[in-house]
C-alpha atoms as a PDB file:
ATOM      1  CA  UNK A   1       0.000   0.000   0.000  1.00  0.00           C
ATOM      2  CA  UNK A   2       3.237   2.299   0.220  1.00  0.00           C
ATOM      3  CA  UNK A   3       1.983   3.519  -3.563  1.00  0.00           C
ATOM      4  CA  UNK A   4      -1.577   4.463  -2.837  1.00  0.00           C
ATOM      5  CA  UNK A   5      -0.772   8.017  -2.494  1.00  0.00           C
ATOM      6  CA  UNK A   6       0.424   8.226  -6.090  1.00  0.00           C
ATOM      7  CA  UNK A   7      -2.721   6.451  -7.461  1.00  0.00           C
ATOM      8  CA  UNK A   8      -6.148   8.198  -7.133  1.00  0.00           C
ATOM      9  CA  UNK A   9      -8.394   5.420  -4.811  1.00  0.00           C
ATOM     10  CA  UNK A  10     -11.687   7.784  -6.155  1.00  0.00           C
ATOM     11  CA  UNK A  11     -12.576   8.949  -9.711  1.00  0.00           C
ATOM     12  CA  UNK A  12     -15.112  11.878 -10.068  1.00  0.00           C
ATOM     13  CA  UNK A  13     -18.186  10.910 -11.825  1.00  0.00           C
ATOM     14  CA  UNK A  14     -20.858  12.914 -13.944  1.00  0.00           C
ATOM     15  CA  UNK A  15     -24.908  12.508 -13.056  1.00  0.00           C
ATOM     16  CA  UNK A  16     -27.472  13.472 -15.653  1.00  0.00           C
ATOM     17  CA  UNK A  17     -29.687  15.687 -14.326  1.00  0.00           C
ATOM     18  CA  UNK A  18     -33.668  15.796 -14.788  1.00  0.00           C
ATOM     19  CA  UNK A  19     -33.126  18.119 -17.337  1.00  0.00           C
ATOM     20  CA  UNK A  20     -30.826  15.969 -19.851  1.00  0.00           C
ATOM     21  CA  UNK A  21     -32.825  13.280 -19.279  1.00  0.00           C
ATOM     22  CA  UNK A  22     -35.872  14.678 -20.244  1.00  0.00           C
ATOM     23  CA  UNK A  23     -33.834  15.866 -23.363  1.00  0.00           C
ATOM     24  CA  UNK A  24     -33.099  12.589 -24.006  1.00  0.00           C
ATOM     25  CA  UNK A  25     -36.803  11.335 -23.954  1.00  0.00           C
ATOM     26  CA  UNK A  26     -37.720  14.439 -26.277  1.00  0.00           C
ATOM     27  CA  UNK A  27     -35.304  13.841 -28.821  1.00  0.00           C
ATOM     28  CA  UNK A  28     -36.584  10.183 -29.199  1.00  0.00           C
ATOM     29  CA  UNK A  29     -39.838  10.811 -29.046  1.00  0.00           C
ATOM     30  CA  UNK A  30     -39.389  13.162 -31.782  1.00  0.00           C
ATOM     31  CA  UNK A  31     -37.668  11.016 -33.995  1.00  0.00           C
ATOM     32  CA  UNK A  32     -40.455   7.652 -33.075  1.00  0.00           C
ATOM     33  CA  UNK A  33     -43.224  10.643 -34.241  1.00  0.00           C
ATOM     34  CA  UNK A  34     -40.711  11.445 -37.507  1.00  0.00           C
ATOM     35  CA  UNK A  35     -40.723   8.098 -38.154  1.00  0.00           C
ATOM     36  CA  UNK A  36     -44.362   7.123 -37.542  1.00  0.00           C
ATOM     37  CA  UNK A  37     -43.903   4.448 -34.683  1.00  0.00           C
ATOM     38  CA  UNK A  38     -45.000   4.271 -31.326  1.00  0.00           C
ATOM     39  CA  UNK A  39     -42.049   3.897 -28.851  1.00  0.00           C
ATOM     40  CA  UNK A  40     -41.188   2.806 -25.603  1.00  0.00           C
ATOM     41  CA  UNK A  41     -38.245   4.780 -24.217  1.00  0.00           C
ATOM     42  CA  UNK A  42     -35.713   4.431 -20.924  1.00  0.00           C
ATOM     43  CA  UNK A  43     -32.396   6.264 -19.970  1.00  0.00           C
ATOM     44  CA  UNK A  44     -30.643   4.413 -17.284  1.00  0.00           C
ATOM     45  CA  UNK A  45     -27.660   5.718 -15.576  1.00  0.00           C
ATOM     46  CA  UNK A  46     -24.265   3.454 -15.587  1.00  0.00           C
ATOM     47  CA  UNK A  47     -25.208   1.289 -13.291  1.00  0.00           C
ATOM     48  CA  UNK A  48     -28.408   0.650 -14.892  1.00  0.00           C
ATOM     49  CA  UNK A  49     -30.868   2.412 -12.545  1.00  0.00           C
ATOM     50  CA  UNK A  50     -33.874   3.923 -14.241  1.00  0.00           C
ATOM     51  CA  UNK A  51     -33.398   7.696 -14.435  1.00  0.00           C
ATOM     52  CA  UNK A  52     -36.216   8.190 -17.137  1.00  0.00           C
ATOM     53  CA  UNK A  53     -39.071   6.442 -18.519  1.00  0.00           C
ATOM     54  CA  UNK A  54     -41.777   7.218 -21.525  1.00  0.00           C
ATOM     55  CA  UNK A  55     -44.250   4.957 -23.163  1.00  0.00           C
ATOM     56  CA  UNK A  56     -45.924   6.595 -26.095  1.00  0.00           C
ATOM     57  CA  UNK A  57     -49.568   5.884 -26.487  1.00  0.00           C
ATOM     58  CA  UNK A  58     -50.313   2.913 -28.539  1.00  0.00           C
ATOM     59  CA  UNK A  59     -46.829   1.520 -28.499  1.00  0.00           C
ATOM     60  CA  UNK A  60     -46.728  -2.302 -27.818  1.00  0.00           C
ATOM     61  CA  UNK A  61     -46.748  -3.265 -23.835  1.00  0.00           C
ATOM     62  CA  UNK A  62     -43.599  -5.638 -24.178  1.00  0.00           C
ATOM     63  CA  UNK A  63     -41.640  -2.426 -24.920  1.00  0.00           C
ATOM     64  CA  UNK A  64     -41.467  -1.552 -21.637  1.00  0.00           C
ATOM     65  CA  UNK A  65     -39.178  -4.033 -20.699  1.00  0.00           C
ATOM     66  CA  UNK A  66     -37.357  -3.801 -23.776  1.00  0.00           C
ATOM     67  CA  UNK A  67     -36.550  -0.655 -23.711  1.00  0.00           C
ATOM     68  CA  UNK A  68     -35.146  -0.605 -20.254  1.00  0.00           C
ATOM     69  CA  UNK A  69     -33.171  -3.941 -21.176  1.00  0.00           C
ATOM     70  CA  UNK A  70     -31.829  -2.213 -23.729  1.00  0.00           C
ATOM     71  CA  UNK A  71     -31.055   0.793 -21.813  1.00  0.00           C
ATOM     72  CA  UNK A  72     -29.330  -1.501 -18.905  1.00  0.00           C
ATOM     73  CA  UNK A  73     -27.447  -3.475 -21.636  1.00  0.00           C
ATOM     74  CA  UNK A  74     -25.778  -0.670 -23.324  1.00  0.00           C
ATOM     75  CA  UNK A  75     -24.651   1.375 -19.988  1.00  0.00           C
ATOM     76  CA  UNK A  76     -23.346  -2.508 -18.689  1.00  0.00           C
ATOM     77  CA  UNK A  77     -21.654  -3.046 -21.903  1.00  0.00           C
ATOM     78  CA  UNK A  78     -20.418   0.057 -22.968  1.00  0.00           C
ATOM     79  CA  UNK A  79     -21.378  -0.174 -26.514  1.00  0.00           C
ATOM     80  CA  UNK A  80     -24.590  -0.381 -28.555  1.00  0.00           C
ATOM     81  CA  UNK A  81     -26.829  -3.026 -28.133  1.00  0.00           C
ATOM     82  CA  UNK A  82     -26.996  -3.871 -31.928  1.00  0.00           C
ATOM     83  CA  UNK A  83     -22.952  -4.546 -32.153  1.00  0.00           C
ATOM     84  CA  UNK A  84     -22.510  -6.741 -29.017  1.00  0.00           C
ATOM     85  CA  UNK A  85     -23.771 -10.092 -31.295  1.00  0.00           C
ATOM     86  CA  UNK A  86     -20.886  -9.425 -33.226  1.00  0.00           C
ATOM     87  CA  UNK A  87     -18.733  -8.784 -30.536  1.00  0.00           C
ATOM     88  CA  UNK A  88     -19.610 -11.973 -28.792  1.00  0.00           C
ATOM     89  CA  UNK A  89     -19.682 -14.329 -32.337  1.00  0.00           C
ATOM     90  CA  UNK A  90     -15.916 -14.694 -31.394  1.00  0.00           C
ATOM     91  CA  UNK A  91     -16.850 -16.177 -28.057  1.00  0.00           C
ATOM     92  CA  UNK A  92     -18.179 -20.029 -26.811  1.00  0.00           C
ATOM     93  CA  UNK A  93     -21.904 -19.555 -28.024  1.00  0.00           C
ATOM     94  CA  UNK A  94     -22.292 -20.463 -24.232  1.00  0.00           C
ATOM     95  CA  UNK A  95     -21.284 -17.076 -23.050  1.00  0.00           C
ATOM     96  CA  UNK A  96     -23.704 -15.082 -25.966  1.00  0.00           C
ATOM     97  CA  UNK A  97     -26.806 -17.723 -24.930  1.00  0.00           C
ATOM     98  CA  UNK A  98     -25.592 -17.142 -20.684  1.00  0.00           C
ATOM     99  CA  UNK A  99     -25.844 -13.488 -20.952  1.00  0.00           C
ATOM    100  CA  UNK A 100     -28.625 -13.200 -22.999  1.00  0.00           C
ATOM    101  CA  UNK A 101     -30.424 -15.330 -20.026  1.00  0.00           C
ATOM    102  CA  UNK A 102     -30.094 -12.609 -17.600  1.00  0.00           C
ATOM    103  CA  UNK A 103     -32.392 -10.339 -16.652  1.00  0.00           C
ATOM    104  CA  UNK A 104     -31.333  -7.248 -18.203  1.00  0.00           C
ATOM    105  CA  UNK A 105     -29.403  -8.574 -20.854  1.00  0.00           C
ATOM    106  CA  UNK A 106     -30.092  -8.217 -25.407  1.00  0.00           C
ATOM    107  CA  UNK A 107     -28.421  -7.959 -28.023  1.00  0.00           C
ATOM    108  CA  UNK A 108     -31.487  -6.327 -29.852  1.00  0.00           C
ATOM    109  CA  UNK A 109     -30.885  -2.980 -31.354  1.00  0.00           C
ATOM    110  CA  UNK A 110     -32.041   0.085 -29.830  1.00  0.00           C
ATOM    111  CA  UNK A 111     -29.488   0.676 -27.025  1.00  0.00           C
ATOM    112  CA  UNK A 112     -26.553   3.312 -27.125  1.00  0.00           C
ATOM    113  CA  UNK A 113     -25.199   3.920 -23.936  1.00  0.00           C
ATOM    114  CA  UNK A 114     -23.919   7.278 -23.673  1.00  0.00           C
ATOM    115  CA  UNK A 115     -20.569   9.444 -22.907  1.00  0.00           C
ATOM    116  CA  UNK A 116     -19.432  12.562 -21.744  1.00  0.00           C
ATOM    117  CA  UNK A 117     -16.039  13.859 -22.222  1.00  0.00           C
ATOM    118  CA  UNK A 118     -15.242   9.850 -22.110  1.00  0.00           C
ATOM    119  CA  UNK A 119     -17.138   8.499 -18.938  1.00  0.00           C
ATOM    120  CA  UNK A 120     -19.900   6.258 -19.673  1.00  0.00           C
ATOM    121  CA  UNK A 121     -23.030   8.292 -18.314  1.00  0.00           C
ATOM    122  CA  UNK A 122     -25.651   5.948 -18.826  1.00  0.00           C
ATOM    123  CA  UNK A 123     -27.844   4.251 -21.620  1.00  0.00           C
ATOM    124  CA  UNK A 124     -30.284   5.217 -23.607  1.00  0.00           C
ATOM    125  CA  UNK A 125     -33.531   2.633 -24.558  1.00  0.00           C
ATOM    126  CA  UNK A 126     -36.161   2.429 -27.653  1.00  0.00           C
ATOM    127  CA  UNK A 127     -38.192  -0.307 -28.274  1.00  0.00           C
ATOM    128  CA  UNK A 128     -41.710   0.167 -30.686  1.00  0.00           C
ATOM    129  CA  UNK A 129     -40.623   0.172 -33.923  1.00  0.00           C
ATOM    130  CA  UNK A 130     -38.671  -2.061 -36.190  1.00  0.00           C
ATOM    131  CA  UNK A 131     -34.769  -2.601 -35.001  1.00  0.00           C
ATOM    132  CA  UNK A 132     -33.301   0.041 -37.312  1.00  0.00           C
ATOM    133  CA  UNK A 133     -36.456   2.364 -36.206  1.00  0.00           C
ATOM    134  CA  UNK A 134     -35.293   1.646 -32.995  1.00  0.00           C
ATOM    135  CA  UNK A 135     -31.614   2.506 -33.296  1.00  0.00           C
ATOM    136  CA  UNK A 136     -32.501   5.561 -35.088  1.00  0.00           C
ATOM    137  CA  UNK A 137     -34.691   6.701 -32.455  1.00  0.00           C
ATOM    138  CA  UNK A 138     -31.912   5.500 -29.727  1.00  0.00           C
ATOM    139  CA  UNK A 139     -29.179   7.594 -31.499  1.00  0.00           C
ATOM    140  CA  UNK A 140     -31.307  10.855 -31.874  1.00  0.00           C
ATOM    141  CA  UNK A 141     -31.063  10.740 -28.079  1.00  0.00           C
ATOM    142  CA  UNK A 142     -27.770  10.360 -27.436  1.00  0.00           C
ATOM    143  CA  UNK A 143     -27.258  13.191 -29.809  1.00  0.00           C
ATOM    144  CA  UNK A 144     -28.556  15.122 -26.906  1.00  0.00           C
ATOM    145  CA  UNK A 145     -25.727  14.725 -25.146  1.00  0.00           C
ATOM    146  CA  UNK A 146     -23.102  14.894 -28.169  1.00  0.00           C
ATOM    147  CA  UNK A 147     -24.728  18.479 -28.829  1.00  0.00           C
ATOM    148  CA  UNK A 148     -24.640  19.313 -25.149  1.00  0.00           C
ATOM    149  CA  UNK A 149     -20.907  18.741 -25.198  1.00  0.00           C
ATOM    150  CA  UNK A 150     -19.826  20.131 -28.311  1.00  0.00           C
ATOM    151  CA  UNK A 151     -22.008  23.196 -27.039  1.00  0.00           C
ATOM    152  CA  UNK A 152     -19.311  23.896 -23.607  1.00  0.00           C
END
């Protein structure tokens, strides 16, 4: 332990606040209205916790849970939800058929998790549409917070 004052034991982290996420929901929504669907939509934080939740009328009940699956997978993976199949194809098929087994776990598109200035922030969930509606609708969100940065 003679080296722990060189090496910082506690890293600073960065919160959305109500405001973002409700940006985040907007944008979505927006784009699910552009695109003529009916979404589901959930922003978790990194440790998957629901920060924000929006069901558009009419969209499909099993959304719900997709879109906060979606939203969990992406902040827990780091990467969109769409590209982890791929990632994984390399692995036993044991470790792509374990994971997708638990609870909060897809490799459906429609999850982005989300950055700022490099720190994974959270996830963003859509679920309503068709897969690529989805991801559309997912990435319009997390524009939110590429245009929030670029803004400061």
């Amino acid at each position: 332990m003679s080296d722990t004052n060189s090496k910082a034991l506690v890293q600073p982290a960065f919160a959305f606040t109500e405001t973002a996420a409700l940006g985040l929901l907007q944008a979505a929504v927006d784009k699910a209205g552009a695109l003529g669907i009916k979404a589901t939509i959930a922003v978790v934080d990194p440790s998957g916790r629901l920060l924000a939740f929006l069901k558009m009328a009419g969209s499909f009940l099993v959304s719900s849970e997709l879109a906060q699956k979606k939203a969990t997978t992406a902040a827990g993976m780091g990467v969109d939800t769409v590209k982890l199949e791929n990632i994984l194809g390399s692995a036993p098929s044991r470790v792509l058929e374990g994971l997708t087994k638990a609870g909060d776990f897809t490799v459906i598109g429609g999850g982005v998790p989300l950055y700022w200035d490099g720190v994974l922030v959270g996830g963003v969930g859509v679920s309503g549409g068709s897969e690529d509606e989805d991801i559309e609708c997912a990435q319009a969100a997390a524009q939110v917070v590429n245009l929030a940065r670029a803004s400061q």
